[in-house]
C-alpha atoms as a PDB file:
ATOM      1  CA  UNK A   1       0.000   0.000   0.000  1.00  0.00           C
ATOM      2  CA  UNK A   2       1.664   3.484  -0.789  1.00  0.00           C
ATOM      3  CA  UNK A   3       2.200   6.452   1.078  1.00  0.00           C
ATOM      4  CA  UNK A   4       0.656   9.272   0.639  1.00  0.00           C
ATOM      5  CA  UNK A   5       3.476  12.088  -0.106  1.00  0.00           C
ATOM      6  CA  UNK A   6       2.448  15.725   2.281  1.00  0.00           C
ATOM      7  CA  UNK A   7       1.342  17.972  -0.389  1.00  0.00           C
ATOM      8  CA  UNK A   8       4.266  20.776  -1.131  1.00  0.00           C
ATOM      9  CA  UNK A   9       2.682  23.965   0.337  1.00  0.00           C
ATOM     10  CA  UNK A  10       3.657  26.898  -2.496  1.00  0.00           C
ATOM     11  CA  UNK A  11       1.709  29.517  -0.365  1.00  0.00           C
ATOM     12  CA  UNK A  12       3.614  29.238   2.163  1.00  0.00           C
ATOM     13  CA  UNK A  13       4.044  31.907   4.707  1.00  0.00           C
ATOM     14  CA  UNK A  14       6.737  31.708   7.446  1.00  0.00           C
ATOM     15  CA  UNK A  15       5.700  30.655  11.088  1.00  0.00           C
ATOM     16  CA  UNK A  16       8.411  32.020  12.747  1.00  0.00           C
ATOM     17  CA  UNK A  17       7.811  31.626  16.383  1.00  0.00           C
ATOM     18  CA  UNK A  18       7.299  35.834  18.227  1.00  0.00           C
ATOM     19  CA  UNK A  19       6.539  36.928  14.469  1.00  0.00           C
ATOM     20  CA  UNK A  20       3.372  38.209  12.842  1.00  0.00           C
ATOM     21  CA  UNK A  21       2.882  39.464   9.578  1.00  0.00           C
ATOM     22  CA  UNK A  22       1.845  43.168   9.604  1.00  0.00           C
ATOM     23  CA  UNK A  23      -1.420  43.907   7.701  1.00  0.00           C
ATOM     24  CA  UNK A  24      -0.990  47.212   5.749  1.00  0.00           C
ATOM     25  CA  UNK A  25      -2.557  49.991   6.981  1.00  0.00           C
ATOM     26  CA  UNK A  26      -6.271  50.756   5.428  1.00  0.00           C
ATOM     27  CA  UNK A  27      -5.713  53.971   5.701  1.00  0.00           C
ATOM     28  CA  UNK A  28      -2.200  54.069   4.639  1.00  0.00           C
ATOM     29  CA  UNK A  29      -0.649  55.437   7.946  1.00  0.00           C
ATOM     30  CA  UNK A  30       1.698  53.705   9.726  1.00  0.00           C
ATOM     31  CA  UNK A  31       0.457  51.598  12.619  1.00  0.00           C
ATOM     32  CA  UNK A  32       0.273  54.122  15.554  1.00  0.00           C
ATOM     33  CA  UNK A  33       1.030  57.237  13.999  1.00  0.00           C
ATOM     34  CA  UNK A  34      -1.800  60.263  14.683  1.00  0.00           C
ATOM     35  CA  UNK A  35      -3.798  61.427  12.059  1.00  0.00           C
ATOM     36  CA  UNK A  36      -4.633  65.147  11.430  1.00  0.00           C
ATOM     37  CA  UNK A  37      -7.914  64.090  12.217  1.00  0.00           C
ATOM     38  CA  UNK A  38      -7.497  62.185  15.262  1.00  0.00           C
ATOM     39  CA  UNK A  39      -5.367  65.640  16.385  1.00  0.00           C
ATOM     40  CA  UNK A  40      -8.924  67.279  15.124  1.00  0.00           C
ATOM     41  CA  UNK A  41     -10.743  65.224  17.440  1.00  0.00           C
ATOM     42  CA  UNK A  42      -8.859  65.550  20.238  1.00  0.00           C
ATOM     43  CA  UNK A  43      -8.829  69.451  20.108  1.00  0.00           C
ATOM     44  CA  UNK A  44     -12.379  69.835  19.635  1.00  0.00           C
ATOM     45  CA  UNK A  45     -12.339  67.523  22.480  1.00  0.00           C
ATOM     46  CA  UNK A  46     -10.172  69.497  24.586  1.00  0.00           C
ATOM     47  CA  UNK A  47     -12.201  72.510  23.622  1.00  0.00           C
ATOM     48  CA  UNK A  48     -15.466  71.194  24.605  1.00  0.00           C
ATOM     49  CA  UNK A  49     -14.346  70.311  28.009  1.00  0.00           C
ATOM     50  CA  UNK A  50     -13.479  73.770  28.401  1.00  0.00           C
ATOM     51  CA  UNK A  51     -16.456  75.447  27.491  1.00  0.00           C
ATOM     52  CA  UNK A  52     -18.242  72.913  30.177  1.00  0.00           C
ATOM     53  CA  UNK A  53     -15.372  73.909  33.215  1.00  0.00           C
ATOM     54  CA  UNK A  54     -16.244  77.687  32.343  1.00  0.00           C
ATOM     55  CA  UNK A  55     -19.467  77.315  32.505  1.00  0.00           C
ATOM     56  CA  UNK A  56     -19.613  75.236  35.282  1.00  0.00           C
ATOM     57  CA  UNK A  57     -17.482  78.025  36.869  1.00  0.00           C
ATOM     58  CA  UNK A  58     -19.935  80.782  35.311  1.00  0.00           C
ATOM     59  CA  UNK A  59     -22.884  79.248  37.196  1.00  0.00           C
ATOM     60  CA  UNK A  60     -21.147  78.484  40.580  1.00  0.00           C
ATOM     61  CA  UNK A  61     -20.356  81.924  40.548  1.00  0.00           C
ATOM     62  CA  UNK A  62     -23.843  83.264  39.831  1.00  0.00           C
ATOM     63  CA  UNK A  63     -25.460  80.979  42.308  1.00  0.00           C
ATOM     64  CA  UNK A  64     -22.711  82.511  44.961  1.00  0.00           C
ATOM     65  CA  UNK A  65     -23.737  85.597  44.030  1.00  0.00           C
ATOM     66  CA  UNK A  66     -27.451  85.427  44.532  1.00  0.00           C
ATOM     67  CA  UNK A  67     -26.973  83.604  47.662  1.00  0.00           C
ATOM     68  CA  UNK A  68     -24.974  86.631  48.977  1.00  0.00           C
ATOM     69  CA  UNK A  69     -27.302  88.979  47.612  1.00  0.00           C
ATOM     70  CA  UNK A  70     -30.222  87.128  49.688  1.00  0.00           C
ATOM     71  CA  UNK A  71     -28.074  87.611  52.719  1.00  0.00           C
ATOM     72  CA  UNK A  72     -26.886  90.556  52.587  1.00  0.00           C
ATOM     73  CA  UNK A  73     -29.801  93.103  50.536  1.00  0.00           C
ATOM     74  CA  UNK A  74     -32.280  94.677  51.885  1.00  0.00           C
ATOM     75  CA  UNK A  75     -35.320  95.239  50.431  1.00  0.00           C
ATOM     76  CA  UNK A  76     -36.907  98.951  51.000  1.00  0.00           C
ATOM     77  CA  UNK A  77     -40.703  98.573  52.606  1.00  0.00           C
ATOM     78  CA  UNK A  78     -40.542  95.894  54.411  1.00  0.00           C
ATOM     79  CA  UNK A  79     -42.045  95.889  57.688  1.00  0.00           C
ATOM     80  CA  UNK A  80     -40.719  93.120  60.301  1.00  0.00           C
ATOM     81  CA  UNK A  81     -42.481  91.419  63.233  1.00  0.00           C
ATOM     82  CA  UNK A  82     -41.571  89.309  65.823  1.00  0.00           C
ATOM     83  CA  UNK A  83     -44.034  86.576  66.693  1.00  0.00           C
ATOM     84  CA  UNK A  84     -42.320  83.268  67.770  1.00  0.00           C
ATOM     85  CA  UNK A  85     -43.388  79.947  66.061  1.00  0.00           C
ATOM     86  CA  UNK A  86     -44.708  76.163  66.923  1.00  0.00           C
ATOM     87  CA  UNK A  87     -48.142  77.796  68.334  1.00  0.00           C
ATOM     88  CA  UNK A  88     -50.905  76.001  67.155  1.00  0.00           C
ATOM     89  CA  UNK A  89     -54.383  76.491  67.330  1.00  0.00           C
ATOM     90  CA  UNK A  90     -58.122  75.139  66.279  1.00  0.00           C
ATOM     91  CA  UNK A  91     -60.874  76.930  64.811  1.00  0.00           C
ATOM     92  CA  UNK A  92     -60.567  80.569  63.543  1.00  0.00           C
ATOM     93  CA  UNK A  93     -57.779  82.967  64.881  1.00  0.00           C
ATOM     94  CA  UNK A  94     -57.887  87.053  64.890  1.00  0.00           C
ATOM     95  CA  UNK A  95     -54.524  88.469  63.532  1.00  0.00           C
ATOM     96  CA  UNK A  96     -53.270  91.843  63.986  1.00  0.00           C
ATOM     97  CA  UNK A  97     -52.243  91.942  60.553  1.00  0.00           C
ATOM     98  CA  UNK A  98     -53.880  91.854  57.367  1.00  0.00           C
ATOM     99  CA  UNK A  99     -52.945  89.533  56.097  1.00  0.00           C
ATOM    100  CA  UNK A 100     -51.255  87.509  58.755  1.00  0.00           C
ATOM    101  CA  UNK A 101     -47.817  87.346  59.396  1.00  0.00           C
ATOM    102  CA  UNK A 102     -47.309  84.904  62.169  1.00  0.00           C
ATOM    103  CA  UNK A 103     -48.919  84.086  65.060  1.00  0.00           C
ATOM    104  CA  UNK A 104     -50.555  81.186  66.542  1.00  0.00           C
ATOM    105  CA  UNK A 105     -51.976  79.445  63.242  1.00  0.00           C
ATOM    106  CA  UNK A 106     -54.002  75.770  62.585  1.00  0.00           C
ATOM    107  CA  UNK A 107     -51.640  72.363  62.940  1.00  0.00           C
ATOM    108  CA  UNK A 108     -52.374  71.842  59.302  1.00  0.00           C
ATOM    109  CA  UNK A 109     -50.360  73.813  56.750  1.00  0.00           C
ATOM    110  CA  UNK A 110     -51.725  75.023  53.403  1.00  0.00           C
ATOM    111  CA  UNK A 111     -49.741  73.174  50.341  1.00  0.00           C
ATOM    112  CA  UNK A 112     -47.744  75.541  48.373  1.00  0.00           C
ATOM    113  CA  UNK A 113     -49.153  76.262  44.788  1.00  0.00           C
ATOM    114  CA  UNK A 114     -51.279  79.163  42.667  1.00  0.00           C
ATOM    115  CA  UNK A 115     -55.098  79.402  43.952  1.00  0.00           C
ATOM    116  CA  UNK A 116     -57.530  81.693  42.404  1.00  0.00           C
ATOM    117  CA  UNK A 117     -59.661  81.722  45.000  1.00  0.00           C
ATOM    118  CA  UNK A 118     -59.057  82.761  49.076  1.00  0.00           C
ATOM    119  CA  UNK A 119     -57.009  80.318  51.251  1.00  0.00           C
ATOM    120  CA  UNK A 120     -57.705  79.266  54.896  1.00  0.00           C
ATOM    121  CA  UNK A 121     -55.197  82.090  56.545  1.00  0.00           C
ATOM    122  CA  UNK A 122     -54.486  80.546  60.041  1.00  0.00           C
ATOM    123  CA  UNK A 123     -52.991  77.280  57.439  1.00  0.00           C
ATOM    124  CA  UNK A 124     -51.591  80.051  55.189  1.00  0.00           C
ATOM    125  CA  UNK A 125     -49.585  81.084  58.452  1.00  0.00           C
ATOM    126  CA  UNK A 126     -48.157  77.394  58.900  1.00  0.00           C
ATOM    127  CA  UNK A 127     -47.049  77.177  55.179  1.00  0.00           C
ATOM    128  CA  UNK A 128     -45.052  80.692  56.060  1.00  0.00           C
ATOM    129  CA  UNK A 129     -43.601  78.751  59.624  1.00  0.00           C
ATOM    130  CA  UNK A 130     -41.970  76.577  57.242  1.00  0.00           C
ATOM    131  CA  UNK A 131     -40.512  79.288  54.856  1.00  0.00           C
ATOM    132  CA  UNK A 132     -42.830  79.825  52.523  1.00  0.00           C
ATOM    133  CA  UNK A 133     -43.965  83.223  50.885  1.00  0.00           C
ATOM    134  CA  UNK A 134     -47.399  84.431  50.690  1.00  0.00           C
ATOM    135  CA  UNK A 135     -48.422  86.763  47.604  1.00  0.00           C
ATOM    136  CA  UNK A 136     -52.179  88.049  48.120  1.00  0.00           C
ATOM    137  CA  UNK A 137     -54.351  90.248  45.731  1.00  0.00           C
ATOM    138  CA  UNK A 138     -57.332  92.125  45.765  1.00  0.00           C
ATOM    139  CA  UNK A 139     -60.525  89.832  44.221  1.00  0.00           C
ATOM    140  CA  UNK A 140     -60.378  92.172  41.636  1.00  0.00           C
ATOM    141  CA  UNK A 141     -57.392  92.435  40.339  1.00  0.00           C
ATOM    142  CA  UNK A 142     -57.480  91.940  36.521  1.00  0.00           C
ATOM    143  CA  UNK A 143     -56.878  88.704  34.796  1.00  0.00           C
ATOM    144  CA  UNK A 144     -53.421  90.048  33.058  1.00  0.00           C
ATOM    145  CA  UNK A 145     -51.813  91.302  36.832  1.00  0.00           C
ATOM    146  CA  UNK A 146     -52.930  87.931  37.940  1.00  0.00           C
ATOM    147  CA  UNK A 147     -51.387  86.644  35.844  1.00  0.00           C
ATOM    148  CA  UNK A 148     -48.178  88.636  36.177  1.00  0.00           C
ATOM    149  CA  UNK A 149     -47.390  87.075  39.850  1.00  0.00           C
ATOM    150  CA  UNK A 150     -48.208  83.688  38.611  1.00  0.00           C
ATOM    151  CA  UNK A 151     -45.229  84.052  36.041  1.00  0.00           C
ATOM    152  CA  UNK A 152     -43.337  85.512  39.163  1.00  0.00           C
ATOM    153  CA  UNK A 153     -43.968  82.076  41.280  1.00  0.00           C
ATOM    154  CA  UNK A 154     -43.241  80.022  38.709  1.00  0.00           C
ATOM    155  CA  UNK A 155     -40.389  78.019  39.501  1.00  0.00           C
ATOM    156  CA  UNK A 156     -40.587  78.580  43.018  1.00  0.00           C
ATOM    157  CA  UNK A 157     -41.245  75.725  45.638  1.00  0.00           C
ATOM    158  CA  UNK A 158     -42.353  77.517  48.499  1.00  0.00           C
ATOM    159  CA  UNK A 159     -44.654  79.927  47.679  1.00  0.00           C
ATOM    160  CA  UNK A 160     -48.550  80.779  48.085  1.00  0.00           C
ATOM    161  CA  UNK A 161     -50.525  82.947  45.839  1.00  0.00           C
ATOM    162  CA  UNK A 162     -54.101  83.937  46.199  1.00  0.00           C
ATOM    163  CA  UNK A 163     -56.922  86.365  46.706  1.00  0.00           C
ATOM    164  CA  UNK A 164     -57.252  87.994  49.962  1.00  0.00           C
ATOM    165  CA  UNK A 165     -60.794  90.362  50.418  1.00  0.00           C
ATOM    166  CA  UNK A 166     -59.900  93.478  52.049  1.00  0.00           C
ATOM    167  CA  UNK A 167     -56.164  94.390  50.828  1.00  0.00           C
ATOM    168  CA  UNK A 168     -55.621  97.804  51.392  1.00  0.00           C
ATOM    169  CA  UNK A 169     -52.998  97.887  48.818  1.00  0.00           C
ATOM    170  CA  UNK A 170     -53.717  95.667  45.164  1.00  0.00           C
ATOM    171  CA  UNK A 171     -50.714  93.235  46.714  1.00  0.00           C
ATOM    172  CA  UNK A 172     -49.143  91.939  49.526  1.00  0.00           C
ATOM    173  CA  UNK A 173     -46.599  89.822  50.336  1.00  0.00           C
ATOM    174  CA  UNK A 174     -45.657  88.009  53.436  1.00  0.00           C
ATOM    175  CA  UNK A 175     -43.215  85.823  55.014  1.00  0.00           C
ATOM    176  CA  UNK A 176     -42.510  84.794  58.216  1.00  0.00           C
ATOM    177  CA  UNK A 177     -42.161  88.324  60.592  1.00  0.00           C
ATOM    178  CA  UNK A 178     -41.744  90.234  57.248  1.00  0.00           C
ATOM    179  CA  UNK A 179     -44.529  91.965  55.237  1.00  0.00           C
ATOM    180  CA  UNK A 180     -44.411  94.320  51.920  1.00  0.00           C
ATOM    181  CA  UNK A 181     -47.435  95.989  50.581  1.00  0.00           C
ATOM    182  CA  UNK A 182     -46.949  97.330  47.175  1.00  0.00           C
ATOM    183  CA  UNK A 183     -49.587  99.375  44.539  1.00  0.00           C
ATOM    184  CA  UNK A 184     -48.002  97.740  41.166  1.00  0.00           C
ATOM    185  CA  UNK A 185     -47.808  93.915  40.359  1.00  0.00           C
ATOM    186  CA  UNK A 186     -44.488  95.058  38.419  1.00  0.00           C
ATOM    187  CA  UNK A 187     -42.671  96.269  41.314  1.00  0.00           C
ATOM    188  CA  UNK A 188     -39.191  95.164  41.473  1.00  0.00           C
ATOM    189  CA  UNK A 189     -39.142  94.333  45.455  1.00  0.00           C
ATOM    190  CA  UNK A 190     -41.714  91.892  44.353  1.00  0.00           C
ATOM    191  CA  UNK A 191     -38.858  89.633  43.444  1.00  0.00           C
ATOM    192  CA  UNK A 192     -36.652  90.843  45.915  1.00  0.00           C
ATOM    193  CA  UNK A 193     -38.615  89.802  48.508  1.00  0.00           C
ATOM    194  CA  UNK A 194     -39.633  86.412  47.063  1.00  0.00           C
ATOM    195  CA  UNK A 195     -35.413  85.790  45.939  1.00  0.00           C
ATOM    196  CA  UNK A 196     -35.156  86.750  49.954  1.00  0.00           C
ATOM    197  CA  UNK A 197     -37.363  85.597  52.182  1.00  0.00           C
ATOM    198  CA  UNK A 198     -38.334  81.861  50.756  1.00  0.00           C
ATOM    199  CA  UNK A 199     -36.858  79.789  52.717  1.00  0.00           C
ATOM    200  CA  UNK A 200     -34.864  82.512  54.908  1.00  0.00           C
ATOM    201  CA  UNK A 201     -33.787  82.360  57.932  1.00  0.00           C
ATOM    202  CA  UNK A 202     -36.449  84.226  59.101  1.00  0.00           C
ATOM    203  CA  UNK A 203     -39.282  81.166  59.313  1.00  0.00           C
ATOM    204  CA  UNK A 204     -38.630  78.989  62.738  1.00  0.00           C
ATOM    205  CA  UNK A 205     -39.366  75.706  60.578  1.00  0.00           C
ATOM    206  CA  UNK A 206     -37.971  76.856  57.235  1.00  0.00           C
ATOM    207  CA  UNK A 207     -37.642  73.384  55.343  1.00  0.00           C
ATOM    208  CA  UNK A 208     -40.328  71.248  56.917  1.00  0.00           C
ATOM    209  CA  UNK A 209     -43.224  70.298  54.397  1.00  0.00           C
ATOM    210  CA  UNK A 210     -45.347  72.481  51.710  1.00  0.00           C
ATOM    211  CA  UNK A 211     -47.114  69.762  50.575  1.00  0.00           C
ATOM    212  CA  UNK A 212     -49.141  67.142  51.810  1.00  0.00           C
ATOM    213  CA  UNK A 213     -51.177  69.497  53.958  1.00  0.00           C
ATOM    214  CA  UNK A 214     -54.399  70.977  53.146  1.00  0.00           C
ATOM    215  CA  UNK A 215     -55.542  72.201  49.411  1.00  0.00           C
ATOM    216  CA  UNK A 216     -58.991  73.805  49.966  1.00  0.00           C
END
């Protein structure tokens, strides 16, 4: 029976042991050289992560700065009071002020949010205990002003707007011990007082709950 002869191999590539044949570059660079648009990439790259450490920067610094404005500005008009917190009390309650300010006020607060008609004041007074602001209107303010402070609140967490019957002035707003009565809904200390006073230092509870209270 014959052998079969190992067919001669004229393809043959070389198997040298710790050598590899190098595929040529695709591209026609040499393996590990950059290209000009790898050097592209990387510069836009570079760039980009710039522009997001200045702006991150940028912001910092504006959110420093209205922090030390809130601490440090005052706003002209306001009056301040000094009624001490954690009274509470059932059933209806006559305030000095109108509207209230502090004071003994209902164990339920009122949950922060825009209501067109009047709130339950001695709750109102609770939602202010724990920082929030209080804008109130006259019933008959027009629709436009109205809404004028709702595009003020917006964006705000701790804040109450409604009607109030018997305003003296067309608004008011309140905060804990502090109180600004003003004839135009476009009155700067509008927004000075709400940048200020929400969630200052001023409310004895500033931080406890807006929500989950009462809603009507």
């Amino acid at each position: 029976m014959s052998k079969k002869r190992p067919s001669s191999n004229s393809g043959k590539t070389s198997n040298t042991p710790g050598k590899t044949a190098n595929a040529p570059s695709k591209t026609g660079h040499a393996p590990g050289k950059i290209t000009n648009a790898q050097k592209l990439r990387q510069a836009q790259r570079k760039a980009q992560l710039r522009t997001w450490i200045i702006t991150g920067v940028s912001v910092a610094a504006v959110v420093g700065g209205v922090i030390a404005w809130n601490a440090t500005t005052r706003v002209d008009g306001v009056t301040s009071f000094s009624y001490a917190g954690s009274v509470h009390q059932q059933g209806t309650v006559q305030y000095a002020e109108t509207p209230p300010v502090g004071g003994p006020h209902h164990p339920a607060w009122f949950n922060c949010g825009v209501y067109r008609q009047p709130i339950t004041k001695e709750q109102a007074v609770h939602s202010m205990e724990h920082g929030a602001v209080w804008i109130t209107y006259r019933p008959d303010l027009p629709q436009a002003q109205v809404k004028i402070l709702e595009r003020l609140v917006d964006g705000y967490t701790y804040t109450l707007l409604s009607p109030y019957p018997g305003l003296d002035t067309p608004v008011v707003i309140s905060a804990w011990n502090r109180q600004l009565r003003v004839q135009d809904v476009n009155d700067p200390r509008l927004g000075q007082f709400l940048a200020k006073f929400e969630q200052g230092s001023q409310a004895p509870e500033r931080g406890a709950p807006c929500i989950g209270g009462a809603s009507s």
